[in-house]
Structure formats: C-alpha cells, structure tokens
N, C-alpha and C. Protein backbone atom coordinates (compact mmCIF):
# COMPACT_ATOMS: atom_id res chain seq x y z
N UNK A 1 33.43 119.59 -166.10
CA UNK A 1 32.82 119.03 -167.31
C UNK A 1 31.33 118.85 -167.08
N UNK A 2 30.37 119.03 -168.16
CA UNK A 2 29.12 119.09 -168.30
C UNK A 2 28.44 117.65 -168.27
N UNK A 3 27.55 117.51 -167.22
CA UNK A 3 27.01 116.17 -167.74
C UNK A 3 26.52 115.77 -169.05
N UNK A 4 26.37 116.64 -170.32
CA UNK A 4 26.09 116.40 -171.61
C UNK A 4 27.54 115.87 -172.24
N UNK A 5 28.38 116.40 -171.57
CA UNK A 5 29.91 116.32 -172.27
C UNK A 5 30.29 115.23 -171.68
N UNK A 6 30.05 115.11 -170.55
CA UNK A 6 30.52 113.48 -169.61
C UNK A 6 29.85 112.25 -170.42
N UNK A 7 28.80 112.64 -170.59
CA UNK A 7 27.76 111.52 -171.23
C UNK A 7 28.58 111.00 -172.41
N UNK A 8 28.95 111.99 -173.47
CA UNK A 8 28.89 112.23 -174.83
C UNK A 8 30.53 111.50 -174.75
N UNK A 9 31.39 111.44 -173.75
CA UNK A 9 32.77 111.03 -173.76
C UNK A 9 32.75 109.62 -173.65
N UNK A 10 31.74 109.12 -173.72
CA UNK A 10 31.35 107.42 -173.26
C UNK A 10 30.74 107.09 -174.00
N UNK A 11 31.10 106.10 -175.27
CA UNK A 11 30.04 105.82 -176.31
C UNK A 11 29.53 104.77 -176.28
N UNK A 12 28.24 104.61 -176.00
CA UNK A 12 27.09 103.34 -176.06
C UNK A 12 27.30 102.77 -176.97
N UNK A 13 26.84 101.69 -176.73
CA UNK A 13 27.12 100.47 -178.13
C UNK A 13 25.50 100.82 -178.60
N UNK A 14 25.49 100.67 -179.69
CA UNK A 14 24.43 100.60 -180.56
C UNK A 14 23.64 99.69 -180.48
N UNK A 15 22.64 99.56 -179.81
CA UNK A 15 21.68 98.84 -179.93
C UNK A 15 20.07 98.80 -179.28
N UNK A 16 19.34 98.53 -179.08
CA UNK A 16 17.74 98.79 -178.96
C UNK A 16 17.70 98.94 -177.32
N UNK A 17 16.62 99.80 -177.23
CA UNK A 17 16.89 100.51 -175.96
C UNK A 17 16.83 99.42 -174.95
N UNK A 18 15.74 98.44 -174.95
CA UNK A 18 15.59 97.31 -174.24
C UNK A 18 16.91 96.30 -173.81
N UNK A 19 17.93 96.42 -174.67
CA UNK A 19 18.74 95.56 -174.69
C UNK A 19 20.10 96.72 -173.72
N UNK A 20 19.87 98.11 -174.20
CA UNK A 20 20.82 98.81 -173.52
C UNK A 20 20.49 98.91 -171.95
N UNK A 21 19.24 98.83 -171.42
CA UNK A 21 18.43 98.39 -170.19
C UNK A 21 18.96 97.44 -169.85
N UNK A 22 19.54 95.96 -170.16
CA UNK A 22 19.77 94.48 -169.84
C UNK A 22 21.03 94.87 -169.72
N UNK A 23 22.00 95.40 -170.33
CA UNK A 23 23.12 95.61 -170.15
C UNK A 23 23.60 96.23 -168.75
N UNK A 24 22.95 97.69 -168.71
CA UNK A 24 23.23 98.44 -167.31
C UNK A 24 22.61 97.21 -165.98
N UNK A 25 21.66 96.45 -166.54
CA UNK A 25 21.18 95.74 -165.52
C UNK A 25 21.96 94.59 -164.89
N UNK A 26 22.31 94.07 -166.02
CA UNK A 26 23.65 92.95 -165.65
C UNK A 26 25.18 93.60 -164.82
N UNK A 27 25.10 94.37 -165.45
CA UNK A 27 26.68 95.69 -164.46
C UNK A 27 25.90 95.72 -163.77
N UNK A 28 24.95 96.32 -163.01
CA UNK A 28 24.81 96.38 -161.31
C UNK A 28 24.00 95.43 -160.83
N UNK A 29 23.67 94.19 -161.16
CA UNK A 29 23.69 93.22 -160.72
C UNK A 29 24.92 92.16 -160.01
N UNK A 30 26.02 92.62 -160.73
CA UNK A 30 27.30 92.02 -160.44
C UNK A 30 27.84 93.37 -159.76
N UNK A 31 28.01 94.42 -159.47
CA UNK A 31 28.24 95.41 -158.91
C UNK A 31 27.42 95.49 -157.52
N UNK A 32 26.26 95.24 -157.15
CA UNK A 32 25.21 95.08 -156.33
C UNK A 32 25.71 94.54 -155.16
N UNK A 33 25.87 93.13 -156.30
CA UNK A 33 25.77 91.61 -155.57
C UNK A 33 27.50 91.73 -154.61
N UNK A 34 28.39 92.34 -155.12
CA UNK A 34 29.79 92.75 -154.55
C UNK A 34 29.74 93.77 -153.66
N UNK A 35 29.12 94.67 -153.78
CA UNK A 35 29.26 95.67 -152.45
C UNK A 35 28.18 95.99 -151.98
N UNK A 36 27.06 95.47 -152.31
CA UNK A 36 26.02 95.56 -151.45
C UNK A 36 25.14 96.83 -151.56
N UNK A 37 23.88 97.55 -151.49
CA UNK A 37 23.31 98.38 -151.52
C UNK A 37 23.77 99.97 -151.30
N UNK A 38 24.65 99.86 -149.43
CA UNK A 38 24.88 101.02 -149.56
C UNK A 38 26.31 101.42 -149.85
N UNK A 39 26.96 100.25 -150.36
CA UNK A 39 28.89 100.26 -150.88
C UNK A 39 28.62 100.63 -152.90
N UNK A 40 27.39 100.84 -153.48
CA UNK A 40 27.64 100.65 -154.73
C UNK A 40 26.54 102.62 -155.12
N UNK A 41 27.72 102.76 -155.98
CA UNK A 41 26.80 104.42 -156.64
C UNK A 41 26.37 103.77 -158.02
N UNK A 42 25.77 104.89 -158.70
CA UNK A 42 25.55 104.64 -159.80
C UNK A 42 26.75 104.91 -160.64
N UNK A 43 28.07 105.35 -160.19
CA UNK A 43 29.27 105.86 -161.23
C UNK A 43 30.03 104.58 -161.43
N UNK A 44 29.82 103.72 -160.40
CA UNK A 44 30.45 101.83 -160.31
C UNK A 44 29.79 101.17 -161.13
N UNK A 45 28.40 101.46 -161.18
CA UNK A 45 27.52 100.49 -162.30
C UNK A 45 28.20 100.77 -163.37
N UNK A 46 28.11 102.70 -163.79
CA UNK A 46 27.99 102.86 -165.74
C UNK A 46 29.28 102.80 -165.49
N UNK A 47 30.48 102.51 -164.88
CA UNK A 47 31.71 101.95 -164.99
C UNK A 47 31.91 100.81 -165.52
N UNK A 48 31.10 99.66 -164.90
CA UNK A 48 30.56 98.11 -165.28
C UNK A 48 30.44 97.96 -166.49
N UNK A 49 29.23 98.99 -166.89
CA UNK A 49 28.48 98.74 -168.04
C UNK A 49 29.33 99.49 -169.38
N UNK A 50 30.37 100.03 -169.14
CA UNK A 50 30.44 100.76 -169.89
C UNK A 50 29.96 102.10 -170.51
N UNK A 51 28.86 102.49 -169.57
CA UNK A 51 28.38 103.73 -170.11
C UNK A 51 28.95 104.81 -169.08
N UNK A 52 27.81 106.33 -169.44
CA UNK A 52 27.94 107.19 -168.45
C UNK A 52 27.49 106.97 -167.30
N UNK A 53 27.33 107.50 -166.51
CA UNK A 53 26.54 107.57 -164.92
C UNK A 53 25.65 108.65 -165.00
N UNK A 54 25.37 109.69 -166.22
CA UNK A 54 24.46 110.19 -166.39
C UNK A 54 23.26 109.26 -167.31
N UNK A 55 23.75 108.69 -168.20
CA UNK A 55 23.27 107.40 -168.76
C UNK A 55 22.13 106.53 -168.04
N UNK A 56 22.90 105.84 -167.11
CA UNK A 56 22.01 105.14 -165.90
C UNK A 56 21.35 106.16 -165.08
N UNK A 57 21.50 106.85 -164.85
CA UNK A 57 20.72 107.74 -164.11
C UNK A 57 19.15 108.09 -165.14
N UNK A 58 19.53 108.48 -166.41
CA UNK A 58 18.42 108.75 -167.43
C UNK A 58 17.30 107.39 -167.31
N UNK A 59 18.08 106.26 -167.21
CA UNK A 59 17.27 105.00 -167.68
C UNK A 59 16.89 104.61 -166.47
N UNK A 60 17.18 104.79 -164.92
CA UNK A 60 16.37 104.27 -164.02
C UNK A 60 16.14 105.33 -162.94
N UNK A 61 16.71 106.55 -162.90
CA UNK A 61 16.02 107.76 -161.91
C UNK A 61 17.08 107.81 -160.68
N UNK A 62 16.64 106.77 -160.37
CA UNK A 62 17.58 106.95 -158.64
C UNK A 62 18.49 105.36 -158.62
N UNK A 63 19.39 105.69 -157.67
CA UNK A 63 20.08 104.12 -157.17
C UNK A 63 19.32 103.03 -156.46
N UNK A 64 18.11 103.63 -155.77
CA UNK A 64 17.37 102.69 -155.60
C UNK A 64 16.19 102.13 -156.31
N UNK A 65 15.97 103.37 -157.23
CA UNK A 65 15.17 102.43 -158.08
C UNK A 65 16.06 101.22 -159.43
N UNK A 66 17.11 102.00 -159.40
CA UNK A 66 17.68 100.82 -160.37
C UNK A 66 18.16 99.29 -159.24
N UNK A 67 18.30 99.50 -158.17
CA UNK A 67 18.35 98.39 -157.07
C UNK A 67 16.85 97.33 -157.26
N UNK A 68 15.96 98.36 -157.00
CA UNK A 68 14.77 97.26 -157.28
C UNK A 68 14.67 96.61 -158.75
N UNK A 69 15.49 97.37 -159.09
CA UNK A 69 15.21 96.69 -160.97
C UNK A 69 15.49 95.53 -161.01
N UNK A 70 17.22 95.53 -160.21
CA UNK A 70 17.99 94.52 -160.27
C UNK A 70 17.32 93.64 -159.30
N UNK A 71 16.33 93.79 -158.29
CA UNK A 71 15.87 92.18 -157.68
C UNK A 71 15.02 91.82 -158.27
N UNK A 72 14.27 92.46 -158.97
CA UNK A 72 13.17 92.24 -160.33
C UNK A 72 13.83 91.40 -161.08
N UNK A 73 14.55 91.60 -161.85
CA UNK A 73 15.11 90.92 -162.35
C UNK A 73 15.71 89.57 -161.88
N UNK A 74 16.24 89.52 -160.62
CA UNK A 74 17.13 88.64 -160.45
C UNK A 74 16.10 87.43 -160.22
N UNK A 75 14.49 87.94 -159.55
CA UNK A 75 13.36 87.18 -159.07
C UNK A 75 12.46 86.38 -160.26
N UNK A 76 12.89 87.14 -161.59
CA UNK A 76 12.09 86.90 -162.87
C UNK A 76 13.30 85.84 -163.26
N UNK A 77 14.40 86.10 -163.32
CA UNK A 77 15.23 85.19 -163.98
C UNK A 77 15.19 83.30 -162.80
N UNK A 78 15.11 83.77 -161.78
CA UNK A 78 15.10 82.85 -160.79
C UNK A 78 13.96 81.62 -160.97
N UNK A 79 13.16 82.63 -161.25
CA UNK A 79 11.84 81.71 -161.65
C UNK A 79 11.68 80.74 -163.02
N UNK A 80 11.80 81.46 -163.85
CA UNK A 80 12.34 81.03 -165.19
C UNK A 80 12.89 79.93 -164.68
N UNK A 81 14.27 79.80 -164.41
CA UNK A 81 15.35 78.45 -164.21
C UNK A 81 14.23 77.34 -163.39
N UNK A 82 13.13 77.59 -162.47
CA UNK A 82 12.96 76.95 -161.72
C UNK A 82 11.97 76.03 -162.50
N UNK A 83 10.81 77.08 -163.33
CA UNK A 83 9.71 76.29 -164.10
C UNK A 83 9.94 75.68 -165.08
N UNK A 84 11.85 75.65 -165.72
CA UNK A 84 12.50 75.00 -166.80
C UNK A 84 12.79 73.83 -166.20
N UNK A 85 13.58 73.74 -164.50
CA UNK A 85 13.45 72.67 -164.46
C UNK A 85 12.77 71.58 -163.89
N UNK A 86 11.27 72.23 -164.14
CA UNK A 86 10.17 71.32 -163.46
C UNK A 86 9.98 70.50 -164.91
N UNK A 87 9.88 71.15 -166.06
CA UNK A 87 9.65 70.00 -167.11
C UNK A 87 11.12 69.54 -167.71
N UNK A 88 12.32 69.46 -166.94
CA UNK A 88 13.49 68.58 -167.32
C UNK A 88 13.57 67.48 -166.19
N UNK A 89 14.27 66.02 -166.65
CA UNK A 89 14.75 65.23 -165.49
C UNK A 89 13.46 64.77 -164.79
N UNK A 90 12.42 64.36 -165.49
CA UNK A 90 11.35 63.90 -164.55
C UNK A 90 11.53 63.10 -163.57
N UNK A 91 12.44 61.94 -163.75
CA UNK A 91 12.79 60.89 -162.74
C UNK A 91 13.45 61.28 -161.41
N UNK A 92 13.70 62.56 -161.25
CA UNK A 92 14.60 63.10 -160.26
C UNK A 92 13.71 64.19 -159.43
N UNK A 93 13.69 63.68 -157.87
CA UNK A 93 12.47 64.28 -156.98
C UNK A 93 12.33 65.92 -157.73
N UNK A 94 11.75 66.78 -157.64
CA UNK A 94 11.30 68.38 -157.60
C UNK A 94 12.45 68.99 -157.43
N UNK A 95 12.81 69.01 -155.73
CA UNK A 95 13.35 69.72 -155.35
C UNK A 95 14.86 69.88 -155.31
N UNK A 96 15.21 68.75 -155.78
CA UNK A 96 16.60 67.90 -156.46
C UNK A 96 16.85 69.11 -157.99
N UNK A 97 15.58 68.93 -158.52
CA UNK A 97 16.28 69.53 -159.74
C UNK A 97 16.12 70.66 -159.60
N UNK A 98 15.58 71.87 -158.73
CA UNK A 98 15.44 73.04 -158.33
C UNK A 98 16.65 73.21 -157.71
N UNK A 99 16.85 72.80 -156.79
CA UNK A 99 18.40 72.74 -156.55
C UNK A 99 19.47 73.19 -157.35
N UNK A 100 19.38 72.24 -158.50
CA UNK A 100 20.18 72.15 -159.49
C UNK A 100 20.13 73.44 -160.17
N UNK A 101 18.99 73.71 -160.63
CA UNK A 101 19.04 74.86 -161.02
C UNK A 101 19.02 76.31 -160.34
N UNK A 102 18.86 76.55 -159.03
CA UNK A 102 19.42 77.51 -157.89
C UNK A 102 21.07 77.98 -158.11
N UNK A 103 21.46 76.28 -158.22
CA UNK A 103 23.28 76.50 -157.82
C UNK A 103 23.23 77.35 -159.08
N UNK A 104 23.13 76.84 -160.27
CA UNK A 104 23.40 77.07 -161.94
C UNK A 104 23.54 78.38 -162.19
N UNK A 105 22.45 78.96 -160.96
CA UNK A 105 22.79 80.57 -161.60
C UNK A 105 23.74 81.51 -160.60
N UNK A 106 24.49 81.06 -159.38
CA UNK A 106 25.76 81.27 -159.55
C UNK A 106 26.49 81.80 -160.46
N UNK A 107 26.42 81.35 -161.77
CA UNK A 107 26.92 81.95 -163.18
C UNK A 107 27.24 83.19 -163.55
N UNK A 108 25.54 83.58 -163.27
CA UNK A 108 25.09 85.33 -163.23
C UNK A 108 25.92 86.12 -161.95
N UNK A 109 26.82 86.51 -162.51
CA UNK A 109 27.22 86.77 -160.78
C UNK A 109 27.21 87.99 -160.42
N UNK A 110 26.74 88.05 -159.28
CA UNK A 110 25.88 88.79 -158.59
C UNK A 110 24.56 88.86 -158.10
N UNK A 111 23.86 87.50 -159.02
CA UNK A 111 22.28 87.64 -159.10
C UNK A 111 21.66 86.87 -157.73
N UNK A 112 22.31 85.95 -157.48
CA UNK A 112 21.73 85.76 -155.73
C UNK A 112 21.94 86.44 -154.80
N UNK A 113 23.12 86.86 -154.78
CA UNK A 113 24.10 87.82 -153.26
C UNK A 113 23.32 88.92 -153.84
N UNK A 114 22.79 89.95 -154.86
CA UNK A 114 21.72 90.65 -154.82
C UNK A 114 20.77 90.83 -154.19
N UNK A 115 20.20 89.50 -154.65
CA UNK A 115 18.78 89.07 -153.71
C UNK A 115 18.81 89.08 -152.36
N UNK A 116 20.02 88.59 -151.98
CA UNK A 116 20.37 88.47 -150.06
C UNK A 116 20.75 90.21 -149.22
N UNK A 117 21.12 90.64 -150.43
CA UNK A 117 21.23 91.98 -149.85
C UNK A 117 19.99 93.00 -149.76
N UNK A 118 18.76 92.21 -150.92
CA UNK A 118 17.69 92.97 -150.76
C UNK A 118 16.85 92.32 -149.70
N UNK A 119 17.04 91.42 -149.30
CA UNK A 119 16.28 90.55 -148.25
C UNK A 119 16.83 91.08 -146.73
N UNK A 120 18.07 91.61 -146.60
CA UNK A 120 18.38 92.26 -145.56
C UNK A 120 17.83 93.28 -145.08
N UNK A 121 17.24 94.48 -146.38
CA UNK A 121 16.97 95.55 -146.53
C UNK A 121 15.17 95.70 -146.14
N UNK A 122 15.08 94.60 -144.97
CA UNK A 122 13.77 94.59 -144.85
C UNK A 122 12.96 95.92 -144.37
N UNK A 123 13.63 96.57 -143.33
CA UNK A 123 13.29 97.49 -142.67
C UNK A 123 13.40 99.48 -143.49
N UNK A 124 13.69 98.95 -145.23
CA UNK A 124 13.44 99.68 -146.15
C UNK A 124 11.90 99.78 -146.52
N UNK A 125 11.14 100.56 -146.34
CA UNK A 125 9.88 101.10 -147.08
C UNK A 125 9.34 100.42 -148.18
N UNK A 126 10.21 100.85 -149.10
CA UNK A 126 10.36 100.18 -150.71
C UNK A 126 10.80 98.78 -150.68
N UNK A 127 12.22 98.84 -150.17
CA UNK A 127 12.86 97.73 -150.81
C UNK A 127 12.57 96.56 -149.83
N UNK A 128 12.46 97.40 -148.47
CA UNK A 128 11.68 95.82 -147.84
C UNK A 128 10.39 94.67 -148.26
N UNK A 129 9.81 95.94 -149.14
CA UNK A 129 8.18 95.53 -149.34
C UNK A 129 8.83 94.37 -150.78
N UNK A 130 9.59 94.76 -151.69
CA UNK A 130 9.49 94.06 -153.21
C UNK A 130 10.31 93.02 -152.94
N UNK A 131 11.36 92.85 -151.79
CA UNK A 131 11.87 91.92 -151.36
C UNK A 131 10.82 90.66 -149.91
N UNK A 132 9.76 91.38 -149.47
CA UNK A 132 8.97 90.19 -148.91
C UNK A 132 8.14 89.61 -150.52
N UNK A 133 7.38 90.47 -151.00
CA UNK A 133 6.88 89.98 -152.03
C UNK A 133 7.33 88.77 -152.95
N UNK A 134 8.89 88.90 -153.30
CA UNK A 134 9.40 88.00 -153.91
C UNK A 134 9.49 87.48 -153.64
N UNK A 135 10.14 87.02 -152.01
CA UNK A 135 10.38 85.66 -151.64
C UNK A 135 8.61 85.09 -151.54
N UNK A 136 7.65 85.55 -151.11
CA UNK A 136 6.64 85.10 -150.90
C UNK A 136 6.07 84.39 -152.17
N UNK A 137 6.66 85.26 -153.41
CA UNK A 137 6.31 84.45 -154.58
C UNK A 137 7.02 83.16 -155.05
N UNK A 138 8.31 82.87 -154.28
CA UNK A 138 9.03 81.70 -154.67
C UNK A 138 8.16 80.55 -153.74
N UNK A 139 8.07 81.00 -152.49
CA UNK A 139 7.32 80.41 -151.94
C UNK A 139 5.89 79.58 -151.94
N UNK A 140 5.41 80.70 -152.74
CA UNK A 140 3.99 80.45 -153.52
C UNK A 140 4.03 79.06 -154.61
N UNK A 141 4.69 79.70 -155.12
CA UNK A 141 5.37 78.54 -156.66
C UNK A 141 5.82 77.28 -156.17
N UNK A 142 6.65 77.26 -154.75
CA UNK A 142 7.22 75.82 -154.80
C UNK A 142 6.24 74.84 -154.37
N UNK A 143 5.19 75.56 -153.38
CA UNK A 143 3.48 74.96 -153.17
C UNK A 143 2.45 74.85 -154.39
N UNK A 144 2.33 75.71 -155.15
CA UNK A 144 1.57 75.83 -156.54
C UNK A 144 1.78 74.96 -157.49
N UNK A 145 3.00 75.07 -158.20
CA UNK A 145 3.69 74.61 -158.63
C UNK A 145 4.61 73.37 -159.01
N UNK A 146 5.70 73.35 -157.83
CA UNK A 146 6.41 72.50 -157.70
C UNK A 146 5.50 71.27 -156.85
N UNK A 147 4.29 71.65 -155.94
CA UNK A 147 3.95 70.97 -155.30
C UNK A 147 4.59 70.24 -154.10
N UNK A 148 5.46 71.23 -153.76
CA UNK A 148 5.93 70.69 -152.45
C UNK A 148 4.96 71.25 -151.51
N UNK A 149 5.51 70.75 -150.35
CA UNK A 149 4.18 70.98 -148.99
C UNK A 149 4.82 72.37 -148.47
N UNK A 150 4.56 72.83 -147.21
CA UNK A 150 4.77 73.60 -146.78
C UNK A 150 5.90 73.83 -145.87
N UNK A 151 5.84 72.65 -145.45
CA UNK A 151 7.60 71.87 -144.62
C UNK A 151 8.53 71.75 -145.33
N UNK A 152 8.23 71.11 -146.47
CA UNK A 152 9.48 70.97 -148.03
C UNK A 152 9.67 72.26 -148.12
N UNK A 153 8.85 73.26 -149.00
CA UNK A 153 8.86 74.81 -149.29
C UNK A 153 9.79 74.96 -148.36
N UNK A 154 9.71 75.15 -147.33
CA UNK A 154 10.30 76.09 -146.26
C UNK A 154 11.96 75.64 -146.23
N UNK A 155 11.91 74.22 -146.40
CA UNK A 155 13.36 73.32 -146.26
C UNK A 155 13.69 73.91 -147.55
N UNK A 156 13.25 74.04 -148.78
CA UNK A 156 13.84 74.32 -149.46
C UNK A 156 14.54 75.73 -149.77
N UNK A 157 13.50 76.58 -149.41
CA UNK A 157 14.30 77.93 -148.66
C UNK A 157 15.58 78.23 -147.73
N UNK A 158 15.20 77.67 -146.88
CA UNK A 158 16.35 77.24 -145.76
C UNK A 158 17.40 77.17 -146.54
N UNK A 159 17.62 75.72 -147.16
CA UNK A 159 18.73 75.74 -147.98
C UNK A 159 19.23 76.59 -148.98
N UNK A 160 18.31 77.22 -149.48
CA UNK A 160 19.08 78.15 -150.52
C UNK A 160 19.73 79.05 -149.82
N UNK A 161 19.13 79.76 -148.41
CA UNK A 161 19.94 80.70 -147.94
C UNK A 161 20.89 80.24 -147.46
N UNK A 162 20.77 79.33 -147.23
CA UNK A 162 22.42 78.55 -146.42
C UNK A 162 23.63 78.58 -147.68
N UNK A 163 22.89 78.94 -149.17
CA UNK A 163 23.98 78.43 -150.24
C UNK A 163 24.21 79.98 -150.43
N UNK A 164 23.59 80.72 -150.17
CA UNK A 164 24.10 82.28 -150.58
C UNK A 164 24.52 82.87 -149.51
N UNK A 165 24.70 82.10 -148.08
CA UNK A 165 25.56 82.67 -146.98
C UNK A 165 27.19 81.98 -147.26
N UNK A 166 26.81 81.13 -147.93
CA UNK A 166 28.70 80.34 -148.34
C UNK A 166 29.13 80.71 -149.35
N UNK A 167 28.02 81.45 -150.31
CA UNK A 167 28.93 82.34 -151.17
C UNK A 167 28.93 83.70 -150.46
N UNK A 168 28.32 84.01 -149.68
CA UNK A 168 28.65 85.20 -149.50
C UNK A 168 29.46 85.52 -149.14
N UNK A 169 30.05 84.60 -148.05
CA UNK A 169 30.97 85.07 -146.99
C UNK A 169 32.64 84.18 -147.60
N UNK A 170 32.19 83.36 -148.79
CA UNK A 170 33.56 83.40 -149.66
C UNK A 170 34.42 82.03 -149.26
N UNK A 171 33.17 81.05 -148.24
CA UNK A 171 33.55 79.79 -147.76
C UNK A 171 34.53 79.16 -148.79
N UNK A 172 34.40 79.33 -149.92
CA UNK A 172 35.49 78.21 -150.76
C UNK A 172 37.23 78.55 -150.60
N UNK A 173 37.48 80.26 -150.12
CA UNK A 173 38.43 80.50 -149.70
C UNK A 173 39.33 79.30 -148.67
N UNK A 174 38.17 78.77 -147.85
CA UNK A 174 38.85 78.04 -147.05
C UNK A 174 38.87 76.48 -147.28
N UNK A 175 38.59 76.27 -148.60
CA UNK A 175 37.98 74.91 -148.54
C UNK A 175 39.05 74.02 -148.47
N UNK A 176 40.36 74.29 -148.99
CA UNK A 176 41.72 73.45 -149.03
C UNK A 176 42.43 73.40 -147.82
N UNK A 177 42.24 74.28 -147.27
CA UNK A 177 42.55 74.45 -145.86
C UNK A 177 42.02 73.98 -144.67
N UNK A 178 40.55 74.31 -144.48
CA UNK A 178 39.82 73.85 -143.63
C UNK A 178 38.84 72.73 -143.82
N UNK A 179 39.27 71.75 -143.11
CA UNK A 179 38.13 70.53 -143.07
C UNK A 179 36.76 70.70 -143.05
N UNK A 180 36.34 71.60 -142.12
CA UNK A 180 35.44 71.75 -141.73
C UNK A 180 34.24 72.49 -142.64
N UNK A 181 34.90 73.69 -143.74
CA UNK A 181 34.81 74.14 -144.61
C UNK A 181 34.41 73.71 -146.03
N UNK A 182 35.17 72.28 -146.01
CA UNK A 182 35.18 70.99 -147.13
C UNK A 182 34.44 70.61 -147.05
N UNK A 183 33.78 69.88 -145.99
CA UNK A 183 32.75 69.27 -145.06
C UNK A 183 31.15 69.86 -145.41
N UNK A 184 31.21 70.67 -144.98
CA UNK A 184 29.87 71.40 -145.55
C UNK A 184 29.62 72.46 -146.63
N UNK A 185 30.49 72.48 -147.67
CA UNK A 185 30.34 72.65 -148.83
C UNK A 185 30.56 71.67 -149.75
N UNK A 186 30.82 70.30 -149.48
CA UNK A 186 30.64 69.64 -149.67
C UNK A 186 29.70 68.89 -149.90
N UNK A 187 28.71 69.18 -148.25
CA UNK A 187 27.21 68.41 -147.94
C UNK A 187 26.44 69.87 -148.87
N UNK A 188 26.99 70.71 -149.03
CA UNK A 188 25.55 71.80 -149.05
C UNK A 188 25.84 71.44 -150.78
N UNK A 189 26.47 71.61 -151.68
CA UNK A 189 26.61 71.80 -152.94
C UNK A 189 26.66 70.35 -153.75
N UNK A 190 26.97 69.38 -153.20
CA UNK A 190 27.31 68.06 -154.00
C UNK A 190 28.22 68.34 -155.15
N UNK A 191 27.72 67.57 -155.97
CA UNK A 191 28.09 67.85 -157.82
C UNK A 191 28.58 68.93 -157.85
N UNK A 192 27.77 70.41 -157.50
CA UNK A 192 27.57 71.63 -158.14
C UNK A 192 28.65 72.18 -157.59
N UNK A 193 30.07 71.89 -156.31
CA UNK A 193 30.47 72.02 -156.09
C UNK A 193 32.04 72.53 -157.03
N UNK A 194 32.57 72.04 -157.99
CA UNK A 194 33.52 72.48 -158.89
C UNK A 194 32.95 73.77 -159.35
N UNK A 195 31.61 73.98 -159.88
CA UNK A 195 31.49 75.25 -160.38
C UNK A 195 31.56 76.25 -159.96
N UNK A 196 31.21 76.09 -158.54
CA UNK A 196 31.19 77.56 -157.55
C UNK A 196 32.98 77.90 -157.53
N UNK A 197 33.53 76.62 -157.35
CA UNK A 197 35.11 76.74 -157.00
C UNK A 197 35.57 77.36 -158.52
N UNK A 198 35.29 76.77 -159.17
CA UNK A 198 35.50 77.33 -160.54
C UNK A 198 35.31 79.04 -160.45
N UNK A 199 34.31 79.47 -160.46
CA UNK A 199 33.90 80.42 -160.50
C UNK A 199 34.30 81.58 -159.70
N UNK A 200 34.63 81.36 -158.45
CA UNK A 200 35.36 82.28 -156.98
C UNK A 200 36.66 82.14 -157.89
N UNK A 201 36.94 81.09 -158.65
CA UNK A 201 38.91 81.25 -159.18
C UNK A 201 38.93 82.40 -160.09
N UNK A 202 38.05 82.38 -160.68
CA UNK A 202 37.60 83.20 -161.38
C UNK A 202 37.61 84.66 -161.31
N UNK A 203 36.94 84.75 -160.04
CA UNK A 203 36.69 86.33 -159.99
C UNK A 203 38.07 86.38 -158.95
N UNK A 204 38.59 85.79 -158.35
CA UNK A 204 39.53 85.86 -157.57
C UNK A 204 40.65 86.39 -158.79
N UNK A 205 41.09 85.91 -159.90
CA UNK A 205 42.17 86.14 -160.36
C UNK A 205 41.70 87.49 -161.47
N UNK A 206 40.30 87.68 -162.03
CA UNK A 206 40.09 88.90 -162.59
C UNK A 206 40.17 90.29 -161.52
C-alpha cells in the first residue's frame, strides 16, 4: 500500500492545523513519556493520535525532531503552571506552591517522564543541547522569578527529580505492600499523593 493510500485510510478530524499539531503532540508525549526515546517510532505516536504515520512524519520531519517538539512543549507548559502559581495562594511559601503545581501535571501523562528521558539524552548533539537549555531556564526562573536563592533553586530541582524517578520507576506499585515505599512517597508527595495513586490505577487498568 501507497503512503498516499495509507494516509488517506486514516481520517483526521477536522480541524485547524495548529490544533491538529497539539493533538499529534499530546500522543507522543504520552507515548514518549512510556517508552522512552529509543522504544517509541513515529507509527506508535499516529497510532495514539489517531492519524497516519505518514501524517506525523509531514508535520514534524523526523522522530527526533518531533521528540524535541515534545520537550518544548512539555518546558512551555511547565512554566506556565509555575508563573500561575506564583500569583495563586500568596500566604503559602513559593516553593510550596510550585510544588503543587509540578505534582498537578502528572495529569498530562507523559509530560514529565518526557522531560527525564530528554535529560538523559545528554550526550545527544541536539537533544542534549535543548534539554540543558531547559532545565537551565527553570532554573533561571526559580532565581528571577520565584526568587528563590540558589541553594533553594537547586533543592527545588533535586526534588522534582526525585518525584519523576518514583513515577518513573512505578513506586506506587509497591506502596500497599512495602513500608518503605509508603514512607517516602508519602514524605515526597504529601496531599498530592491520592492523585498520582489515582492516576497509575488508571493507566494500570486502561
């Protein structure tokens, strides 16, 4: 079969090209974020998305350039949540409500474990370079910005990767089971803790 005929057997939903862009972007963002850079083609995304795989191929060129799309994205959306919740909850330190809003996007799933897989990918040309950049820009922001110091910044980093190594590696699997497991997803998540569990039930039973 012809890639015009492959294409043409898969019908796009109707709507503005920008928005058909957000779509393929959200499928391999959650496709990404699950198998990682070199476990995901482009035929798993327009599977996701519903389209062709000639489709995605038209709208971003290569698998790695639609990879950088998706930490673009995941770095633009990240930020967003963060400068929303610098003007919510004034009474509650900075980095408390950054927090808050870190866990929150959990939601998006795929959109952190993305990011951790492009942060691995240091010793990539490309993808090493747009992945120091970004973190350097969260970094930037929580000094700029948030006005934390440079010790906070860094603590606050710290911790986020500590929250996308316990989703990564699927810690809530063990949380009924293992004390130890309870224990520090417990200390690492507080509150925000039902949602992640929520959410692993989630993809666990889809």
């Amino acid at each position: 079969m012809s890639s015009m005929s492959a294409e043409a057997s898969i019908p796009i939903p109707r709507m503005a090209s920008d928005e058909r862009r957000e779509l393929v972007l959200k499928a391999a963002t959650e496709v990404f974020g699950q198998r990682g850079y070199a476990g995901t083609t482009t035929d798993q995304v327009a599977a996701a998305a519903g389209v062709s795989q000639p489709y995605v191929v038209r709208i971003f060129g290569t698998k790695e350039k639609l990879f950088l799309a998706v930490l673009q994205r995941a770095l633009d959306v990240m930020m967003v949540a963060f400068r929303q919740a610098l003007s919510e909850e004034p009474e509650l330190p900075v980095s408390q409500r950054m927090g808050r809003a870190y866990v929150d996007l959990l939601q998006d799933r795929g959109l952190l474990l993305s990011l951790m897989h492009g942060f691995v990918l240091g010793a990539d040309p490309e993808i090493g370079r747009v992945a120091r950049c970004g973190f350097l820009e969260v970094y930037k922001f929580l000094k700029a910005e948030a006005g934390l110091g440079s010790v906070e910044a860094a603590e606050f980093l710290a911790h986020g990767m500590l929250l996308n190594t316990l989703v990564g590696i699927r810690m809530t699997d063990e949380y009924d089971t293992n004390p130890d497991a309870r224990e520090m997803l417990e200390g690492s998540l507080g509150a925000k803790l039902p949602l992640l569990l929520a959410l692993d039930h989630t993809r666990t039973a889809s």
